[in-house]
C-alpha atoms as a PDB file:
ATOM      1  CA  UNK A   1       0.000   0.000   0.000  1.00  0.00           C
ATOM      2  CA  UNK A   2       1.318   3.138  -0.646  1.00  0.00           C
ATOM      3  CA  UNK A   3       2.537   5.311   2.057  1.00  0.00           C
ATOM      4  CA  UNK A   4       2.774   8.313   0.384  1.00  0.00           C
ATOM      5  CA  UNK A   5       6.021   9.057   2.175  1.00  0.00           C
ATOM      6  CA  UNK A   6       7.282  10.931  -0.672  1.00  0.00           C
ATOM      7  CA  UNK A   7       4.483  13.698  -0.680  1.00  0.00           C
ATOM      8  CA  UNK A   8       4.784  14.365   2.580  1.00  0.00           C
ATOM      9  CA  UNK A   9       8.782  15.106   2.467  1.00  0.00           C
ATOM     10  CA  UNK A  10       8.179  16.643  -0.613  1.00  0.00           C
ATOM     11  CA  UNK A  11       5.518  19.395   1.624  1.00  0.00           C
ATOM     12  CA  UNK A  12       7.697  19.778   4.259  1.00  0.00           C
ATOM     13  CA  UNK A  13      10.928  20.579   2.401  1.00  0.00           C
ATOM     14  CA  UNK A  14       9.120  23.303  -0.201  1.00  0.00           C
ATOM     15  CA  UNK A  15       7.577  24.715   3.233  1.00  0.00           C
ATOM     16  CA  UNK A  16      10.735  25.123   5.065  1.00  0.00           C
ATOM     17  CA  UNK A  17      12.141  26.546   1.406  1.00  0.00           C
ATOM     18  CA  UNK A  18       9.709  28.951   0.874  1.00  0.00           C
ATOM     19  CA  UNK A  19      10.017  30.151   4.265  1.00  0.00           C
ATOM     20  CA  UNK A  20      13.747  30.616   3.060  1.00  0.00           C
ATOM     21  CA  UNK A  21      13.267  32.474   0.000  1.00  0.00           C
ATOM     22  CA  UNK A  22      10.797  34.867   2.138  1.00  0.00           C
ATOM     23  CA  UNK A  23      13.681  35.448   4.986  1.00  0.00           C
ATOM     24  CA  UNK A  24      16.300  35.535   2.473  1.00  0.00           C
ATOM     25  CA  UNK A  25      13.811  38.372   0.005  1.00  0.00           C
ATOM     26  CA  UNK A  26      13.416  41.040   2.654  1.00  0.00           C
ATOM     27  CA  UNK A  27      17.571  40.885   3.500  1.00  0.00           C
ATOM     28  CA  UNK A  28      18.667  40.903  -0.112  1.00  0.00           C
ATOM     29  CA  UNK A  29      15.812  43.471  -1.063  1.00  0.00           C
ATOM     30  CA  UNK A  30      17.211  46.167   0.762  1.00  0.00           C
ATOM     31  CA  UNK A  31      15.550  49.109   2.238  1.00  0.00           C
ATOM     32  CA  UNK A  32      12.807  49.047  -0.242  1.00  0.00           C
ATOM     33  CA  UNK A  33      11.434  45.745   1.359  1.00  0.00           C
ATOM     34  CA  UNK A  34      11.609  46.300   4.712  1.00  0.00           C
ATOM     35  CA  UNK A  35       9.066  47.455   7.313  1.00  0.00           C
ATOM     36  CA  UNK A  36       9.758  51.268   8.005  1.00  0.00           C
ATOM     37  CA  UNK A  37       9.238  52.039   3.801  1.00  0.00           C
ATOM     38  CA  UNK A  38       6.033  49.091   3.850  1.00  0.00           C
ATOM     39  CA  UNK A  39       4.424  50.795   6.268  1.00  0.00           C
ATOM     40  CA  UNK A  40       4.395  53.833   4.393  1.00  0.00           C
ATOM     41  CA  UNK A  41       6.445  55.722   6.845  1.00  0.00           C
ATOM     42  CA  UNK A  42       7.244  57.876   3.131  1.00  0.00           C
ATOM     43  CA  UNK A  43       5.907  61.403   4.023  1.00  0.00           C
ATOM     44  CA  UNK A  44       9.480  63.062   3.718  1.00  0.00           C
ATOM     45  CA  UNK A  45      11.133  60.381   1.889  1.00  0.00           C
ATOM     46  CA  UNK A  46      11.350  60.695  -2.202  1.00  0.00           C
ATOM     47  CA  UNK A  47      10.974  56.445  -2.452  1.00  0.00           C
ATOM     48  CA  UNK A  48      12.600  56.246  -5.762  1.00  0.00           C
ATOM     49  CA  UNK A  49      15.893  57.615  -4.748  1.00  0.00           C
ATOM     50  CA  UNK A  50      15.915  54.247  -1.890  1.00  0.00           C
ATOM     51  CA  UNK A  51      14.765  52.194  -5.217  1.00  0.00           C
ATOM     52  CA  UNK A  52      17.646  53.954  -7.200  1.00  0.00           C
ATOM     53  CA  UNK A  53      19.983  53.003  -4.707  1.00  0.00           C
ATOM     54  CA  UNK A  54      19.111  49.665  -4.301  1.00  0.00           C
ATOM     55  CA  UNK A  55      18.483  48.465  -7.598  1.00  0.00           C
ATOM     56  CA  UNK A  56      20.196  45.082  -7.632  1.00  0.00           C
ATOM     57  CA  UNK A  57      19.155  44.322  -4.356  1.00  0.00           C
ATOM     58  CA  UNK A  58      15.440  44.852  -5.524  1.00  0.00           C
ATOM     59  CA  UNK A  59      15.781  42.783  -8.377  1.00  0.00           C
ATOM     60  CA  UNK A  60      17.742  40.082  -6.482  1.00  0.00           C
ATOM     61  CA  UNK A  61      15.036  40.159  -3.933  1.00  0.00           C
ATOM     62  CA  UNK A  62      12.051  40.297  -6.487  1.00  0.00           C
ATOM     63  CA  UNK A  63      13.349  36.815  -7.750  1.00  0.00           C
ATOM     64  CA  UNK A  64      13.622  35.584  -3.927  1.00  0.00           C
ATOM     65  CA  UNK A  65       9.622  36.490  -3.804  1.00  0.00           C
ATOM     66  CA  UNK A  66       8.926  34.400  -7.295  1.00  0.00           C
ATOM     67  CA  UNK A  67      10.897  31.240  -5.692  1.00  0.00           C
ATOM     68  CA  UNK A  68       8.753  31.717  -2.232  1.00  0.00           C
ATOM     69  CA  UNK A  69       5.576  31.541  -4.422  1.00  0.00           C
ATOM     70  CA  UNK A  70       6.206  28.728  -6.361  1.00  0.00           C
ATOM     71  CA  UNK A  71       7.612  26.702  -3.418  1.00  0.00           C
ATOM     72  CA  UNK A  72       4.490  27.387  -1.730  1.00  0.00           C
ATOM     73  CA  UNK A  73       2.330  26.903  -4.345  1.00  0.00           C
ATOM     74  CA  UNK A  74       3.750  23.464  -4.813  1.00  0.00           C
ATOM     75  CA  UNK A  75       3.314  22.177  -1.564  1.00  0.00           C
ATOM     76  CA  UNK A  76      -0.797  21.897  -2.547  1.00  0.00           C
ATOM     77  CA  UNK A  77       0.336  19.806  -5.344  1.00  0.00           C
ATOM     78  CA  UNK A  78       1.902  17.073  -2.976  1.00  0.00           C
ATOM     79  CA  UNK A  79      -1.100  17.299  -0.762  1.00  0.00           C
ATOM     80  CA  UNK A  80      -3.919  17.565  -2.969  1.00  0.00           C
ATOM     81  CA  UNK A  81      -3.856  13.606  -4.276  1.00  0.00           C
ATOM     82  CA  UNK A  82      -3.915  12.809  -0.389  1.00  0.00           C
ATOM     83  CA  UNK A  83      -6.592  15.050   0.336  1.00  0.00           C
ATOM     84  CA  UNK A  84      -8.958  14.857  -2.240  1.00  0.00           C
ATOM     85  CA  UNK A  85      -9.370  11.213  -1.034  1.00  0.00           C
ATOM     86  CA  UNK A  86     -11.128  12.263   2.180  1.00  0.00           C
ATOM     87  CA  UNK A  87     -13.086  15.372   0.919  1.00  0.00           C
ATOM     88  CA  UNK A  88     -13.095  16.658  -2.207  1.00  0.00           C
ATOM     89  CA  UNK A  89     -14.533  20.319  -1.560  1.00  0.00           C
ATOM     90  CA  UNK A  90     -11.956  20.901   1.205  1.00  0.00           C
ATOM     91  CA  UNK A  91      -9.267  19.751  -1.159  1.00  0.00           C
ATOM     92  CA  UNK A  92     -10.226  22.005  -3.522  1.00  0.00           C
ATOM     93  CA  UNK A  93     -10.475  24.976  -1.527  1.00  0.00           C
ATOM     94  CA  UNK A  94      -6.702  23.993  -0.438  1.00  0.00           C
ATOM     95  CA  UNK A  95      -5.682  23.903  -3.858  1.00  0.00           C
ATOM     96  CA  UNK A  96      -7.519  26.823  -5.189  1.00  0.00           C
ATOM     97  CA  UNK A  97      -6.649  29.431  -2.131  1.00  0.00           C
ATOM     98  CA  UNK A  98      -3.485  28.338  -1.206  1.00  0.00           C
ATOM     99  CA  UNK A  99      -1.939  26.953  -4.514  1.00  0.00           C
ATOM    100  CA  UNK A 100      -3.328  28.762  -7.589  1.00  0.00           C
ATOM    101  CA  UNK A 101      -4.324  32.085  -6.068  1.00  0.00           C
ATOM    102  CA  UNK A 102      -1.472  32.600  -3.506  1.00  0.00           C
ATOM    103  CA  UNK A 103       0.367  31.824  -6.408  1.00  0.00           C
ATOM    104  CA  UNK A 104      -1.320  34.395  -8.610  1.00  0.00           C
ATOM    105  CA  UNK A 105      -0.341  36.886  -5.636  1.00  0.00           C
ATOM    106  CA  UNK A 106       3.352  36.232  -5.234  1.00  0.00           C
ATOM    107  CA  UNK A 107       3.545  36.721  -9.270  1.00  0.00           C
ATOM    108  CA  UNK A 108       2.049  40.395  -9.119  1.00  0.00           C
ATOM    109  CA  UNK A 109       3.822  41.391  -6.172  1.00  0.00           C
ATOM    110  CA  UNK A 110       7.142  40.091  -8.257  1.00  0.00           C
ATOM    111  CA  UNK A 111       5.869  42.176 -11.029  1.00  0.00           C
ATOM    112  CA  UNK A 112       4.733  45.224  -9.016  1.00  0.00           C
ATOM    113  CA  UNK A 113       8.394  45.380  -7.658  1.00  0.00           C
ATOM    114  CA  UNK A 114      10.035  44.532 -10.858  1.00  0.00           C
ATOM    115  CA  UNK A 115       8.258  47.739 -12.261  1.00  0.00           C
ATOM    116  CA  UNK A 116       9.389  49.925  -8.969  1.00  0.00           C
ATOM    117  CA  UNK A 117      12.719  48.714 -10.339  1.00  0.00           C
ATOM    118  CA  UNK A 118      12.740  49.881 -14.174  1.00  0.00           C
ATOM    119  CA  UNK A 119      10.946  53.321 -12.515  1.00  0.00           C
ATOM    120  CA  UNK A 120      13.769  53.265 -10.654  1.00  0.00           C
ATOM    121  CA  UNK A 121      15.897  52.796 -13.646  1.00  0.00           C
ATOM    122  CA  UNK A 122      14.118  55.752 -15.501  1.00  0.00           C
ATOM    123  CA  UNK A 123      14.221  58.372 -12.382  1.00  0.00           C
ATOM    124  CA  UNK A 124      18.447  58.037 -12.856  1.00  0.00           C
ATOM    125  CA  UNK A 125      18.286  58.609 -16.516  1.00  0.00           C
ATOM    126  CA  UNK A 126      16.464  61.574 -15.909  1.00  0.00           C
ATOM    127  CA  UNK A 127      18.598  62.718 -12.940  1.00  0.00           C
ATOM    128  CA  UNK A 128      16.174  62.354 -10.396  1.00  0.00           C
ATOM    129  CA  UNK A 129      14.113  65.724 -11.618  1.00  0.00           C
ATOM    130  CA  UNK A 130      10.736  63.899 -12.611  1.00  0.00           C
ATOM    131  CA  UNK A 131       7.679  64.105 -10.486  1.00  0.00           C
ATOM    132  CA  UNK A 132       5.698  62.053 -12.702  1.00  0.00           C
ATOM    133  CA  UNK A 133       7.862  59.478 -11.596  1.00  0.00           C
ATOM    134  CA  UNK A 134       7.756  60.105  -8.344  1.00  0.00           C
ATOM    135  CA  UNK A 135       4.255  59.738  -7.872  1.00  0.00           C
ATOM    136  CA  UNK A 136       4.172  56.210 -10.837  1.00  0.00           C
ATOM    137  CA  UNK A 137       6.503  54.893  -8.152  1.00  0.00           C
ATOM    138  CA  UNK A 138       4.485  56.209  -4.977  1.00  0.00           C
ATOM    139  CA  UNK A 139       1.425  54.498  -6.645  1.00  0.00           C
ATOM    140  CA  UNK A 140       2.370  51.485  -7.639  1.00  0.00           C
ATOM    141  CA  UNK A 141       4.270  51.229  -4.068  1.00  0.00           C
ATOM    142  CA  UNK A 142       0.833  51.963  -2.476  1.00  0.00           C
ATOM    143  CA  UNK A 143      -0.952  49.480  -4.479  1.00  0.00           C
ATOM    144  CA  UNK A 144       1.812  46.875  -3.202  1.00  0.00           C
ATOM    145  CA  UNK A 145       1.248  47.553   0.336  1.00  0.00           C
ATOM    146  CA  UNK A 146      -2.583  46.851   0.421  1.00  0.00           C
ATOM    147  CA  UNK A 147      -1.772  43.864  -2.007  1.00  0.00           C
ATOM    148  CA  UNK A 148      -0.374  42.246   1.107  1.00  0.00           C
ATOM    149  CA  UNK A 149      -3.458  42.474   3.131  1.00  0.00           C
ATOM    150  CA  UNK A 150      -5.232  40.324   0.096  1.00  0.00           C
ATOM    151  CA  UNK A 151      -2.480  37.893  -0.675  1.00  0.00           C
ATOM    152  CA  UNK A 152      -2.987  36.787   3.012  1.00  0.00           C
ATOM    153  CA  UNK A 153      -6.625  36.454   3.152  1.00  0.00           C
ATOM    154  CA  UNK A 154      -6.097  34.149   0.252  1.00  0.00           C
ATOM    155  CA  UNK A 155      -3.534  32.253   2.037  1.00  0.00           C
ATOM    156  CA  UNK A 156      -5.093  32.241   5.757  1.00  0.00           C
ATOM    157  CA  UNK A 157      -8.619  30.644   3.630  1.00  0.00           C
ATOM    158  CA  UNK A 158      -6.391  27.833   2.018  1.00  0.00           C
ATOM    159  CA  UNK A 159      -5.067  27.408   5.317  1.00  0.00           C
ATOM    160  CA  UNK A 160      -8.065  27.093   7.111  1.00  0.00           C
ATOM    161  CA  UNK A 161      -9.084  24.667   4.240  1.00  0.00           C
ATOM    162  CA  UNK A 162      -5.237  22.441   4.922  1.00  0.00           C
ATOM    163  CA  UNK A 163      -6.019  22.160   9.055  1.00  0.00           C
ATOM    164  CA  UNK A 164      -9.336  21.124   8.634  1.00  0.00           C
ATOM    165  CA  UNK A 165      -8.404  18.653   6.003  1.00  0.00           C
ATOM    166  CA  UNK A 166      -5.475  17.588   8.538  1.00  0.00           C
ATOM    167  CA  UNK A 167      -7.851  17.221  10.990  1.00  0.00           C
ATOM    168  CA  UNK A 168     -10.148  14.707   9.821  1.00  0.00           C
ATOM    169  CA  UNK A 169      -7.655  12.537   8.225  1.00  0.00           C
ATOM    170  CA  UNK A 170      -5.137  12.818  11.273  1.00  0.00           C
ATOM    171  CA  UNK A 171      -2.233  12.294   8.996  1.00  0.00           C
ATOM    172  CA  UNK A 172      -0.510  14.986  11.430  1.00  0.00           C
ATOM    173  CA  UNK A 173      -1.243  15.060  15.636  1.00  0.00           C
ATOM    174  CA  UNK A 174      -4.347  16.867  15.896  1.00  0.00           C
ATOM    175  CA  UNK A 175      -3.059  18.917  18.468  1.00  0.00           C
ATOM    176  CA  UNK A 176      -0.800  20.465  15.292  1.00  0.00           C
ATOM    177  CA  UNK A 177      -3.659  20.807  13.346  1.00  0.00           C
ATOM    178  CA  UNK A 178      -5.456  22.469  16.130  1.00  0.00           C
ATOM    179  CA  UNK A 179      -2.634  24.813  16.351  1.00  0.00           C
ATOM    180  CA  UNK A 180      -2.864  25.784  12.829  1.00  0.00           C
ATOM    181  CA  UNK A 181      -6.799  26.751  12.723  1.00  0.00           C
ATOM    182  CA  UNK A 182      -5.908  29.112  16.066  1.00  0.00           C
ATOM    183  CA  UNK A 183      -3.165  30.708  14.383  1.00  0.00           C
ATOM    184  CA  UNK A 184      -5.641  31.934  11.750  1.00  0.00           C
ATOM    185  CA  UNK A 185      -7.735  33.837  13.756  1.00  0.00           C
ATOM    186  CA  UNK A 186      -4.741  36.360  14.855  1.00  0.00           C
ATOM    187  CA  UNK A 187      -3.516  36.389  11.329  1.00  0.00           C
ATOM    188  CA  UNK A 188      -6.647  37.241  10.162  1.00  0.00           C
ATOM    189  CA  UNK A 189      -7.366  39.938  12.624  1.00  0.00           C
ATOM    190  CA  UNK A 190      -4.069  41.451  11.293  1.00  0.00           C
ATOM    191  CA  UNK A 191      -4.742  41.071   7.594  1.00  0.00           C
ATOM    192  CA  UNK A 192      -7.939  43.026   8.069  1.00  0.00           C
ATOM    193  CA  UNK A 193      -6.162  46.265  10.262  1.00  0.00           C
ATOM    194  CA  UNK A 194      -3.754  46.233   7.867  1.00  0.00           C
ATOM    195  CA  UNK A 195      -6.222  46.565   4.430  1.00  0.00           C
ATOM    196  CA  UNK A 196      -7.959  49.402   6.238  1.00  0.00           C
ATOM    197  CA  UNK A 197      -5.069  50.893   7.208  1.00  0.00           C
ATOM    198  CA  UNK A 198      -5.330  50.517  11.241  1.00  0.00           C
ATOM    199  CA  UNK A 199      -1.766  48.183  11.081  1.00  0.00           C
ATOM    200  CA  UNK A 200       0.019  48.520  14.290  1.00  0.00           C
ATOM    201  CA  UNK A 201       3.050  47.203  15.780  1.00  0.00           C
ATOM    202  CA  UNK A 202       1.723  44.058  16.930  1.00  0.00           C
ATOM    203  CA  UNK A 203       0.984  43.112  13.678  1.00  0.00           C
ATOM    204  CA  UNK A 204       3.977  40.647  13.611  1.00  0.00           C
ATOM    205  CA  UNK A 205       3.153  39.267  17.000  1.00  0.00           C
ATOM    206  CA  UNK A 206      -0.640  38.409  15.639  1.00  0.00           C
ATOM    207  CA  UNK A 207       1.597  36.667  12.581  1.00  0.00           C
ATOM    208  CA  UNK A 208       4.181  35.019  15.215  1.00  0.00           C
ATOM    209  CA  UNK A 209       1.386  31.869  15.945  1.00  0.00           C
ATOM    210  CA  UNK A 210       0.654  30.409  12.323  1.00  0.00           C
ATOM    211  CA  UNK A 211       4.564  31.353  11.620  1.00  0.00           C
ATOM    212  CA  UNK A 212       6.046  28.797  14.445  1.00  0.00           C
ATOM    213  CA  UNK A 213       3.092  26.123  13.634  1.00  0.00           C
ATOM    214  CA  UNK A 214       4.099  25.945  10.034  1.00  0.00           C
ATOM    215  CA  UNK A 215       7.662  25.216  10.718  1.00  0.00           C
ATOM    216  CA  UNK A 216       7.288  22.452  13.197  1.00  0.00           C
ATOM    217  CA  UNK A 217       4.735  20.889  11.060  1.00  0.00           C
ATOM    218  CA  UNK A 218       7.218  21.149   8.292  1.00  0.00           C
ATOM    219  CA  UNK A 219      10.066  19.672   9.981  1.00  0.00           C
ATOM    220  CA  UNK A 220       7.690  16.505  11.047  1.00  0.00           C
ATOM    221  CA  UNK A 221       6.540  16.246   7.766  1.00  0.00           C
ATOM    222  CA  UNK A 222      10.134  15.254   6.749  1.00  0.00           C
ATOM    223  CA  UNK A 223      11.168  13.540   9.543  1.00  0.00           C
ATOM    224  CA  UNK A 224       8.145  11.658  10.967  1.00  0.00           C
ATOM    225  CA  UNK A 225       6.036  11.681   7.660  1.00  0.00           C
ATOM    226  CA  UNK A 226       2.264  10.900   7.894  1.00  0.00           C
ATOM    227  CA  UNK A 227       0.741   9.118  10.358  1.00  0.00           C
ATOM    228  CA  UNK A 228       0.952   5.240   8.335  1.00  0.00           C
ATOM    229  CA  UNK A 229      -2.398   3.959  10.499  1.00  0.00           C
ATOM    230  CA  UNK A 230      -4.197   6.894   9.440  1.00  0.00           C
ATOM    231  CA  UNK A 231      -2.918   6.733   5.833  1.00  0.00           C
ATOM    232  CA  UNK A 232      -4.107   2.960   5.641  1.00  0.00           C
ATOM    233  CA  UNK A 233      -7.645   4.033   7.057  1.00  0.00           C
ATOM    234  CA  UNK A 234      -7.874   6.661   3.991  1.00  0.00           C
ATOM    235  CA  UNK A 235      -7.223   4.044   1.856  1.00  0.00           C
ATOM    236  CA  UNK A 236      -9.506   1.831   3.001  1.00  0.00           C
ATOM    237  CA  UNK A 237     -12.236   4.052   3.451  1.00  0.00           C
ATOM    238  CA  UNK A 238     -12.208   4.852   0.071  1.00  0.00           C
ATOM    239  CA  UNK A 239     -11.888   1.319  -1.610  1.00  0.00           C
ATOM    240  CA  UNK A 240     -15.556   0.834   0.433  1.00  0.00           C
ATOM    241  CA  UNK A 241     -16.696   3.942  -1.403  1.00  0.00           C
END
């Protein structure tokens, strides 16, 4: 009977690399990618001159983003087959929220920063004189900072889709799946002060729970795998079917 042994490893290794990628994105993107400009702190601060300056960290850091998304993305792929076996609609909703439109997510925000970096580009050639430019950039930098607000109700719904799936086949300890619908809530709450723009500095904090939980599971899912008795009981079930 197939154990499925390989799926699971598969999961837990693109989790712990698009964790990775993320880390690694915000450290190699520079100032442009960390919390004081994302928060919009930009009242006296022309934000193409910071792009301008760090152009090749942008870029490198824009491709860091496009390997997060399609390591995360795949992990749905791996667990989908397994899934789909207990509940199709749940399954689904896994694949659709946290595979194809996370995925559609971490693509524009590559592109949204990719175009940050040709404005940035532009603004040199023109020796940093054009206001137009300064306000395509402060735009288009706006429109990426409530993009992240959506991108994670996506996610946090094709999460809440994986637990419960998790759940009722017990291929993980419950108690980790248990974890995983409680970090939601928090996540959520900061998802929805951050898209109408009441974002404080707890919002990492309200992040911290889901963060942790996804990394242990990760890690278990390579060492330990999925649970074999529950595995067989999947099968089973849905020979009878």
């Amino acid at each position: 009977m197939k154990n499925y042994r390989f799926n699971s490893l598969m999961a837990g290794v693109l989790y712990l690399l698009g964790t990775v990628f993320g880390v690694a994105s915000v450290i190699v993107g520079g100032e442009v990618m960390t919390p004081p400009v994302q928060s919009g702190v930009t009242s006296k601060i022309v934000l193409l001159d910071i792009v301008a300056e760090n152009s090749s960290r942008l870029l490198g850091g824009s491709f860091l983003i496009l390997l997060m998304g399609i390591s995360l993305m795949a992990v749905t792929v791996f667990l989908y087959p397994i899934f789909r076996k207990d509940n199709k609609e749940l399954a689904m909703g896994m694949l659709l929220f946290r595979g194809v439109m996370e995925g559609v997510w971490y693509f524009i925000t590559t592109i949204s920063f990719l175009i940050l970096f040709a404005l940035g580009k532009e603004y040199l050639a023109t020796g940093g004189s054009s206001t137009a430019l300064q306000s395509m950039g402060n735009v288009i930098y706006k429109f990426q900072d409530l993009l992240g607000p959506v991108g994670s109700i996506m996610f946090l719904i094709g999460a809440t889709c994986l637990y419960i799936s998790f759940y009722r086949t017990r291929l993980i300890p419950r108690w980790m799946s248990i974890w995983g619908l409680i970090g939601v809530v928090p996540y959520m709450a900061y998802a929805l002060l951050h898209f109408f723009g009441m974002d404080s500095s707890i919002g990492t904090y309200l992040q911290m729970p889901l963060a942790i939980q996804e990394m242990v599971m990760a890690l278990w899912l390579i060492i330990k795998g999925f649970n074999h008795i529950a595995i067989k009981k999947l099968m089973t079930d849905t020979k009878t079917i």
